[in-house]
C-alpha atoms as a PDB file:
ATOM      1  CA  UNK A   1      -0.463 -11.006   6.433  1.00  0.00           C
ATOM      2  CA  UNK A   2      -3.633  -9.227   5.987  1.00  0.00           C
ATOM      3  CA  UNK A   3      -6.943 -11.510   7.111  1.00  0.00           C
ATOM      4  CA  UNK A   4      -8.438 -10.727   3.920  1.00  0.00           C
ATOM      5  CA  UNK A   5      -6.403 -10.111   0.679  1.00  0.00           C
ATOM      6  CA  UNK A   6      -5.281  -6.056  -0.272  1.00  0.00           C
ATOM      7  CA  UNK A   7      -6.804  -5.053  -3.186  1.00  0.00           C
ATOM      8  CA  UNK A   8      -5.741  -1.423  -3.707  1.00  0.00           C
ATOM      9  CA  UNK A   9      -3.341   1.364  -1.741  1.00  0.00           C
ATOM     10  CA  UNK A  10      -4.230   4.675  -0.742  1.00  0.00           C
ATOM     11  CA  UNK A  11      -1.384   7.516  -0.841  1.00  0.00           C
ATOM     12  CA  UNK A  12      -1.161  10.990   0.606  1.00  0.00           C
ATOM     13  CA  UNK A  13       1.021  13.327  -1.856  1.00  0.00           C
ATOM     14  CA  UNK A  14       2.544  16.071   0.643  1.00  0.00           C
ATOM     15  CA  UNK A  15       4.858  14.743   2.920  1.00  0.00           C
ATOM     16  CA  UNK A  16       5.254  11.223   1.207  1.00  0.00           C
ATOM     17  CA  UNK A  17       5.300  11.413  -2.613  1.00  0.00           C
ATOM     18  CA  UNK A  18       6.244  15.515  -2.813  1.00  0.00           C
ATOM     19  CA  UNK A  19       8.274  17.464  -0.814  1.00  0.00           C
ATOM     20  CA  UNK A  20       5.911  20.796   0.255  1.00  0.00           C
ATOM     21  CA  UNK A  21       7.752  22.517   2.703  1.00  0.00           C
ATOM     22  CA  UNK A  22       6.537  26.827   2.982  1.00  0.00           C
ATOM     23  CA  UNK A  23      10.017  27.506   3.808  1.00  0.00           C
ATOM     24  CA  UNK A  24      10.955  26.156   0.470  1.00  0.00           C
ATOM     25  CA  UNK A  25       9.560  30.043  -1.127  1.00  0.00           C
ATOM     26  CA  UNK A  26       9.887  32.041   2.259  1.00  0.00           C
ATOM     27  CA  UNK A  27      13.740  31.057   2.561  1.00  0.00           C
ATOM     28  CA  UNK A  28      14.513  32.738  -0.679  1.00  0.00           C
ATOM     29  CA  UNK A  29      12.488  36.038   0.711  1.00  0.00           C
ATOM     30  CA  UNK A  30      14.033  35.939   4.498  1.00  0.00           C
ATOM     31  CA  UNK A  31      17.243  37.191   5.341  1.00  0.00           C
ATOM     32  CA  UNK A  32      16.576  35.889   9.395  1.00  0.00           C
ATOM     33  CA  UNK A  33      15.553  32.346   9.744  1.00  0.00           C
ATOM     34  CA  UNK A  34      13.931  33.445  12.933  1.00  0.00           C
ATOM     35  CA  UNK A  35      11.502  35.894  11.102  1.00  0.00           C
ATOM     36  CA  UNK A  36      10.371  33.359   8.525  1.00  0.00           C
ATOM     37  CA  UNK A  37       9.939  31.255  11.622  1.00  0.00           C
ATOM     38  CA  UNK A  38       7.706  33.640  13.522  1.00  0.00           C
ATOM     39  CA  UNK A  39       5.724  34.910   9.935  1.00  0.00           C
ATOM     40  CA  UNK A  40       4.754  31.391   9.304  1.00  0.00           C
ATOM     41  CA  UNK A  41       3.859  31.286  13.241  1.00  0.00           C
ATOM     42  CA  UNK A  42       1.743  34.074  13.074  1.00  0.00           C
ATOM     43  CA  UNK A  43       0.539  35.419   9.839  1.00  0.00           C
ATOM     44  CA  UNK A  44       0.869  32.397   6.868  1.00  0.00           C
ATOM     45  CA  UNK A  45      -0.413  30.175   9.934  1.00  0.00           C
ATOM     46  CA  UNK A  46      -1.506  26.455   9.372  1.00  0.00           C
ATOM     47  CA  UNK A  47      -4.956  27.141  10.109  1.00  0.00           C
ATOM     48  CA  UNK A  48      -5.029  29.650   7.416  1.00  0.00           C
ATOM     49  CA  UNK A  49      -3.401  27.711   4.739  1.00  0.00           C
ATOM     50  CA  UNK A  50      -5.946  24.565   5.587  1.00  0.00           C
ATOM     51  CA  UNK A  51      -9.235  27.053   4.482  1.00  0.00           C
ATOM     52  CA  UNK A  52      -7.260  26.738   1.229  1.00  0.00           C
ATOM     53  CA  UNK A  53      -7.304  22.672   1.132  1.00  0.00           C
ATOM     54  CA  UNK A  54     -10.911  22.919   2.133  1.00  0.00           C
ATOM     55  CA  UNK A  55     -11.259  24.719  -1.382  1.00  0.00           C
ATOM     56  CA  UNK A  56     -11.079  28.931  -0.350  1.00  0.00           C
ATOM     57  CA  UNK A  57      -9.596  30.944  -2.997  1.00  0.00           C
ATOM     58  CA  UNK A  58      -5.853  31.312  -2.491  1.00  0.00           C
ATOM     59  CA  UNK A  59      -5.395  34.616  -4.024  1.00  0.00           C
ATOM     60  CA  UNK A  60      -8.751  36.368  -2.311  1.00  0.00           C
ATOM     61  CA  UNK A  61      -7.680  34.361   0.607  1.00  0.00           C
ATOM     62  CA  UNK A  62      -4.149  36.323   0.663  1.00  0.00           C
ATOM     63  CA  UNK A  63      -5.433  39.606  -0.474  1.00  0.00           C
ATOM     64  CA  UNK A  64      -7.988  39.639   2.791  1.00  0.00           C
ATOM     65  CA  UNK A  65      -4.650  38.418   4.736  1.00  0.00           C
ATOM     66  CA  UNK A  66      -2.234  41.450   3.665  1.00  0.00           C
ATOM     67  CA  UNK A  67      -5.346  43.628   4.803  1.00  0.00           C
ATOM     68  CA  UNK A  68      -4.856  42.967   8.206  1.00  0.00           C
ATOM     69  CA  UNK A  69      -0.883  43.176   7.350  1.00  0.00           C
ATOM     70  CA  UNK A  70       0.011  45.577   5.514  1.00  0.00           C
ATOM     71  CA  UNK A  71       3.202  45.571   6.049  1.00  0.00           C
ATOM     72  CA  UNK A  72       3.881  42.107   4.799  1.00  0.00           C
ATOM     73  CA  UNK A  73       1.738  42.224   1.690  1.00  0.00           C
ATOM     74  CA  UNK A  74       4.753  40.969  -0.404  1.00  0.00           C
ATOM     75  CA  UNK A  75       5.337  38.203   1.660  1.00  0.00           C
ATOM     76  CA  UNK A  76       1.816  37.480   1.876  1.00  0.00           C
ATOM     77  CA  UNK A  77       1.393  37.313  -1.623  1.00  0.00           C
ATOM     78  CA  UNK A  78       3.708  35.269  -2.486  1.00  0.00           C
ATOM     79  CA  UNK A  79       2.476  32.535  -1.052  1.00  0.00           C
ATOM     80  CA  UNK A  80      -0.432  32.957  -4.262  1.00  0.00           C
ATOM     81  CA  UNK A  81       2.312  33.995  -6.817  1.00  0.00           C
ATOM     82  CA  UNK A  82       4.698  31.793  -5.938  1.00  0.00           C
ATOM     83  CA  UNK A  83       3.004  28.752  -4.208  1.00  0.00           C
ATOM     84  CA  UNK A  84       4.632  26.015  -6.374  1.00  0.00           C
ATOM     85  CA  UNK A  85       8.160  26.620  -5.414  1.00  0.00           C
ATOM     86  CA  UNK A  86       6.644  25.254  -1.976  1.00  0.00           C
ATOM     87  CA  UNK A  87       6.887  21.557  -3.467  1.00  0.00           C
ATOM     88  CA  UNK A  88      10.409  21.491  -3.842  1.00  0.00           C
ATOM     89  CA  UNK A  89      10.621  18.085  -5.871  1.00  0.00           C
ATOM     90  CA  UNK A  90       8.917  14.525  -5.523  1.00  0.00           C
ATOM     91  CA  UNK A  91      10.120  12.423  -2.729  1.00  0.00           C
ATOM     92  CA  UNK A  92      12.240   9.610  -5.714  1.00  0.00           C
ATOM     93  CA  UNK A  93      12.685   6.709  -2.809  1.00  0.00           C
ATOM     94  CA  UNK A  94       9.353   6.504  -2.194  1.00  0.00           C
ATOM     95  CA  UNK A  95       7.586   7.238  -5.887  1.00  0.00           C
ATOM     96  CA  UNK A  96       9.510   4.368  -6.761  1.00  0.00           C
ATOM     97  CA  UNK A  97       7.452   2.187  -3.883  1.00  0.00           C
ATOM     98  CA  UNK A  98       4.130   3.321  -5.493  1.00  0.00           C
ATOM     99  CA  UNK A  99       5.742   1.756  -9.040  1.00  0.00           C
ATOM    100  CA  UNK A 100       6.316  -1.458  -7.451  1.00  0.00           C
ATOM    101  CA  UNK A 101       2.788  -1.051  -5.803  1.00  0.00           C
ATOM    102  CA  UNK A 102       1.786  -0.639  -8.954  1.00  0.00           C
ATOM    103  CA  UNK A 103       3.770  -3.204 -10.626  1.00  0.00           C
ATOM    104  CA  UNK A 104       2.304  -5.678  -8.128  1.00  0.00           C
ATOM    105  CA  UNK A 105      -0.745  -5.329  -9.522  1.00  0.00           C
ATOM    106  CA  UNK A 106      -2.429  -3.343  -6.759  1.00  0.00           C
ATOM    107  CA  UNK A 107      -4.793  -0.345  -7.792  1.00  0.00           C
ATOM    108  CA  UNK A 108      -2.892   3.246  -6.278  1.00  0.00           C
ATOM    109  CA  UNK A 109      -5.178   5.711  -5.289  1.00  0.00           C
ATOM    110  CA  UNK A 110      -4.147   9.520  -4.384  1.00  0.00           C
ATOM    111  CA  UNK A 111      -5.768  11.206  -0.990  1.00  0.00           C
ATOM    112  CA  UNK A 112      -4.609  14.205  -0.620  1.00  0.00           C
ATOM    113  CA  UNK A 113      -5.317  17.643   1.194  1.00  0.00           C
ATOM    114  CA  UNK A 114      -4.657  20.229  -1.649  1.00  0.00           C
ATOM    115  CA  UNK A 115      -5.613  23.150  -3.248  1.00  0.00           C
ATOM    116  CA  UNK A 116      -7.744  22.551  -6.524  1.00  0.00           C
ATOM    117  CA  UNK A 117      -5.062  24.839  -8.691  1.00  0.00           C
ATOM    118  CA  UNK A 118      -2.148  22.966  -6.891  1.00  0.00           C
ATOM    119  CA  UNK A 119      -3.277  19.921  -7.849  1.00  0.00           C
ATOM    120  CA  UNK A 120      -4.127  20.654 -11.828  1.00  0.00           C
ATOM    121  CA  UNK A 121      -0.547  22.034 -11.652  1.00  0.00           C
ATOM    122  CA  UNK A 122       1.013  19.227 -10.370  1.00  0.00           C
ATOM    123  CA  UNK A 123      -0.552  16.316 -12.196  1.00  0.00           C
ATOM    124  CA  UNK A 124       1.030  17.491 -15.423  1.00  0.00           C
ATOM    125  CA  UNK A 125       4.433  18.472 -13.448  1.00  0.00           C
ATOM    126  CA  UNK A 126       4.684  15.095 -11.736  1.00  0.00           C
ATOM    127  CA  UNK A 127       4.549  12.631 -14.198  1.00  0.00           C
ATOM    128  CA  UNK A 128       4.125   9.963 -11.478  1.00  0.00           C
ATOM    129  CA  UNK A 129       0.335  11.417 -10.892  1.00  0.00           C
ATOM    130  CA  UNK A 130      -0.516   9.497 -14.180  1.00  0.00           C
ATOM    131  CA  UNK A 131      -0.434   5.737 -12.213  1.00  0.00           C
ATOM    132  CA  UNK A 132      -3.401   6.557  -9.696  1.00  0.00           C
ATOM    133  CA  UNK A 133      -6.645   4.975 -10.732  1.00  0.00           C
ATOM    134  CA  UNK A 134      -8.133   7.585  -9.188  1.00  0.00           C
ATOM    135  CA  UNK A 135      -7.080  11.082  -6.825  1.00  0.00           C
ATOM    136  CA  UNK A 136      -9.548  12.646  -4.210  1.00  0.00           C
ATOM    137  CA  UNK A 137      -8.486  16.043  -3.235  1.00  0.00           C
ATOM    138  CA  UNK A 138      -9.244  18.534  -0.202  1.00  0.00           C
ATOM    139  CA  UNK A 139     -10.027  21.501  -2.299  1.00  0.00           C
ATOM    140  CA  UNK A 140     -12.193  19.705  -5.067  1.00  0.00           C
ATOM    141  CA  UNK A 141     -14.331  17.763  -2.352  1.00  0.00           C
ATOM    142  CA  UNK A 142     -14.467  20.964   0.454  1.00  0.00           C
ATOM    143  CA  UNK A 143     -13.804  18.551   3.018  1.00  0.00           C
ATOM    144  CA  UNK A 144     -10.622  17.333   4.384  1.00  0.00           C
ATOM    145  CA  UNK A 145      -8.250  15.023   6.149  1.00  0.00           C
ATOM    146  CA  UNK A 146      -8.420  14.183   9.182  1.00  0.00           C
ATOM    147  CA  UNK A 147     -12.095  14.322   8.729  1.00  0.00           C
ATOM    148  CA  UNK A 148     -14.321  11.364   7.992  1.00  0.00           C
ATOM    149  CA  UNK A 149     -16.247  12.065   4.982  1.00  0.00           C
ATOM    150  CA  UNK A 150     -13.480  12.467   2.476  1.00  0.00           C
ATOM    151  CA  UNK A 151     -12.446   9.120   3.446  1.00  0.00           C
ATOM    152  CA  UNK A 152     -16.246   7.879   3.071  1.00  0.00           C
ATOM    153  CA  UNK A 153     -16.196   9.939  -0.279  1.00  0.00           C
ATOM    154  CA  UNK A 154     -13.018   7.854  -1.570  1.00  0.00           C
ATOM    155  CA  UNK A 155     -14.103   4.325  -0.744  1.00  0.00           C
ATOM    156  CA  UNK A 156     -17.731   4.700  -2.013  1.00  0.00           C
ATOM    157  CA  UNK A 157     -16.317   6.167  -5.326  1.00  0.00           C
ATOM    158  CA  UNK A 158     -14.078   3.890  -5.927  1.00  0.00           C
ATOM    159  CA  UNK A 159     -15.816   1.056  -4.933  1.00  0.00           C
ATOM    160  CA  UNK A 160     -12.737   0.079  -2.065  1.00  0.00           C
ATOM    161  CA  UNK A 161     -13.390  -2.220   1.035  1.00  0.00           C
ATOM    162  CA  UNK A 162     -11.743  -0.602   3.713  1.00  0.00           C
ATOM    163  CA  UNK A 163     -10.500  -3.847   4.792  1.00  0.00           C
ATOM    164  CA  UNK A 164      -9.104  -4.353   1.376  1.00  0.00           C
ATOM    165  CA  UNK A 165      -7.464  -1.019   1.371  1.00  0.00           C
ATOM    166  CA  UNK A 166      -4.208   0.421   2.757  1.00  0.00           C
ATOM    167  CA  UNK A 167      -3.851   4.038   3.066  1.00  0.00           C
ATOM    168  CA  UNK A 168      -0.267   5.561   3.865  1.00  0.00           C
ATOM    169  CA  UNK A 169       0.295   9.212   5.160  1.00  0.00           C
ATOM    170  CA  UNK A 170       2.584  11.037   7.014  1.00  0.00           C
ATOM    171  CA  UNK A 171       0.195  12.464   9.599  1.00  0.00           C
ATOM    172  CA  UNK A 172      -0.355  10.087  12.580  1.00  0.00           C
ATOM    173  CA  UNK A 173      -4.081  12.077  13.034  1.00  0.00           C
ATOM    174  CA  UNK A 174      -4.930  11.038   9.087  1.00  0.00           C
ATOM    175  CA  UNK A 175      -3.437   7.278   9.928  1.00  0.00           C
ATOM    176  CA  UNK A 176      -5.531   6.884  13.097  1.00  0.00           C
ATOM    177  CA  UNK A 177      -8.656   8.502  11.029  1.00  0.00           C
ATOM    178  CA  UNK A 178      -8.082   5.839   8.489  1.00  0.00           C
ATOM    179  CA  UNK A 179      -8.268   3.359  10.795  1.00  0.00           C
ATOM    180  CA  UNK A 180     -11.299   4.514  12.692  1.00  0.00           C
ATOM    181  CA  UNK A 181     -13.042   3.158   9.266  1.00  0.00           C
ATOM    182  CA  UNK A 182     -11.443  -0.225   9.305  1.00  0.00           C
ATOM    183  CA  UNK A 183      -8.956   0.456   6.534  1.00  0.00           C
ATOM    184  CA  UNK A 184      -5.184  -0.416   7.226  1.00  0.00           C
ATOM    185  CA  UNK A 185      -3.319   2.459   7.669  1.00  0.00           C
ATOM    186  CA  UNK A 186       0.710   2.945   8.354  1.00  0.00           C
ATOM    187  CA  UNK A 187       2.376   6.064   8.928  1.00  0.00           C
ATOM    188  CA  UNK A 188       5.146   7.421   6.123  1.00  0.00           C
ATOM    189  CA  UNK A 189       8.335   7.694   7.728  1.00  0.00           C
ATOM    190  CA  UNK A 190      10.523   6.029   5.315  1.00  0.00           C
ATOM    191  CA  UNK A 191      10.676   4.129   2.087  1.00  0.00           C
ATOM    192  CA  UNK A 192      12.097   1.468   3.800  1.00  0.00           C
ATOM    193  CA  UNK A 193       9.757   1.282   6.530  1.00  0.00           C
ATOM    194  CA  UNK A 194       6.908   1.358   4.010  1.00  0.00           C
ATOM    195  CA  UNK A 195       7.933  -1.579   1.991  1.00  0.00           C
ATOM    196  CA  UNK A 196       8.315  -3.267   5.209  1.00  0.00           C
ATOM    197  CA  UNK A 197       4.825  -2.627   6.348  1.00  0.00           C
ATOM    198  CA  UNK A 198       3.597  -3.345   3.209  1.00  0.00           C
ATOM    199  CA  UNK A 199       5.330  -6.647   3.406  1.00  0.00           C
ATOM    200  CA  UNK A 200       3.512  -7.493   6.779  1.00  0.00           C
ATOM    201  CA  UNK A 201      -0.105  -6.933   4.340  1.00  0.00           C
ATOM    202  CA  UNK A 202       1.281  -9.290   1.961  1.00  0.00           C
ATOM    203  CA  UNK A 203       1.917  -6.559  -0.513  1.00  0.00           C
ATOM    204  CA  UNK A 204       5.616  -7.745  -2.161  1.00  0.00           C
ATOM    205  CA  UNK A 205       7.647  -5.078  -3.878  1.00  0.00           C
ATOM    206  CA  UNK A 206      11.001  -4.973  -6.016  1.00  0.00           C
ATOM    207  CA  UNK A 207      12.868  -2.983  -2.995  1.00  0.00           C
END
């Protein structure tokens, strides 16, 4: 158990609570795996996409992208058109952690690297968004995960001890950020694995 007592826990939303996968749109517009593969390799990069959770215009941000590809301007826009069909659904297993989370009287917190329009879209799709006490996103803030300051920016906000405070993500860089500020931090791999490690914090849920 935890040396002093958890008072609140800290989730990421992509890759624990919501299924975002690209390849969720661009299967639907690819005939070849392989050239979805190498268009999200080379064009719809990662580095591109994360000027969009740092707040950049998604649409502008595409239109200046099919200028230097032409060819793919479709493609490319899509990922502005259709950018919610990237979060296929919410991840059930583990929303139903952050109930009992919530359930056990802890206050849930969101900390997540979005886009601004994303994120108004998805608090009224996922009715689960309604149980944070509070959400810090990417886009809103300009700054992002791994970095330091959005973390500072959550804990003075909302008044959370780090040492008080468990934050759970999917990204082992994000976890080992967390950490660098004396919060607890555990790595989403599992629903299972989470209750478990929330177990070892002295954090009891239904499961």
């Amino acid at each position: 158990m935890a040396d002093i007592q958890v008072e609140a826990v800290v989730f990421d939303l992509g890759g624990v609570l919501i299924d975002w996968d690209p390849r969720y749109l661009y299967r639907q517009l690819f005939a070849d795996p392989r050239e979805m593969e190498d268009f999200l390799a080379r064009i719809c990069t990662r580095d591109w996409h994360h000027a969009h959770d740092l707040g950049e215009d998604v649409t502008q941000s595409c239109r200046r992208l099919a200028s230097r590809y032409p060819d793919h301007t479709d493609l490319i826009m899509a990922w502005a058109e259709r950018g919610e069909e990237m979060a296929r659904a919410q991840f059930d297993q583990a929303v139903e952690v952050l109930a009992e989370v919530k359930a056990a009287g802890m206050r849930c917190y969101a900390l997540s690297n979005m886009e601004p329009e994303a994120f108004r879209i998805r608090l009224a799709r996922f009715p689960f968004m309604a149980w944070f006490d509070g959400c810090v996103i990417s886009g809103i803030e300009r700054v992002a995960k791994p970095g330091r300051r959005i973390f500072e920016i959550l804990l003075q906000r909302h008044g959370l001890d780090p040492r008080a405070t468990v934050f759970v993500d999917d990204s082992a860089d994000n976890v080992a950020a967390a950490r660098a500020l004396d919060m607890h931090a555990v790595q989403y791999t599992s629903a299972q694995r989470l209750r478990q490690d929330l177990q070892v914090l002295g954090i009891t849920t239904g499961g």
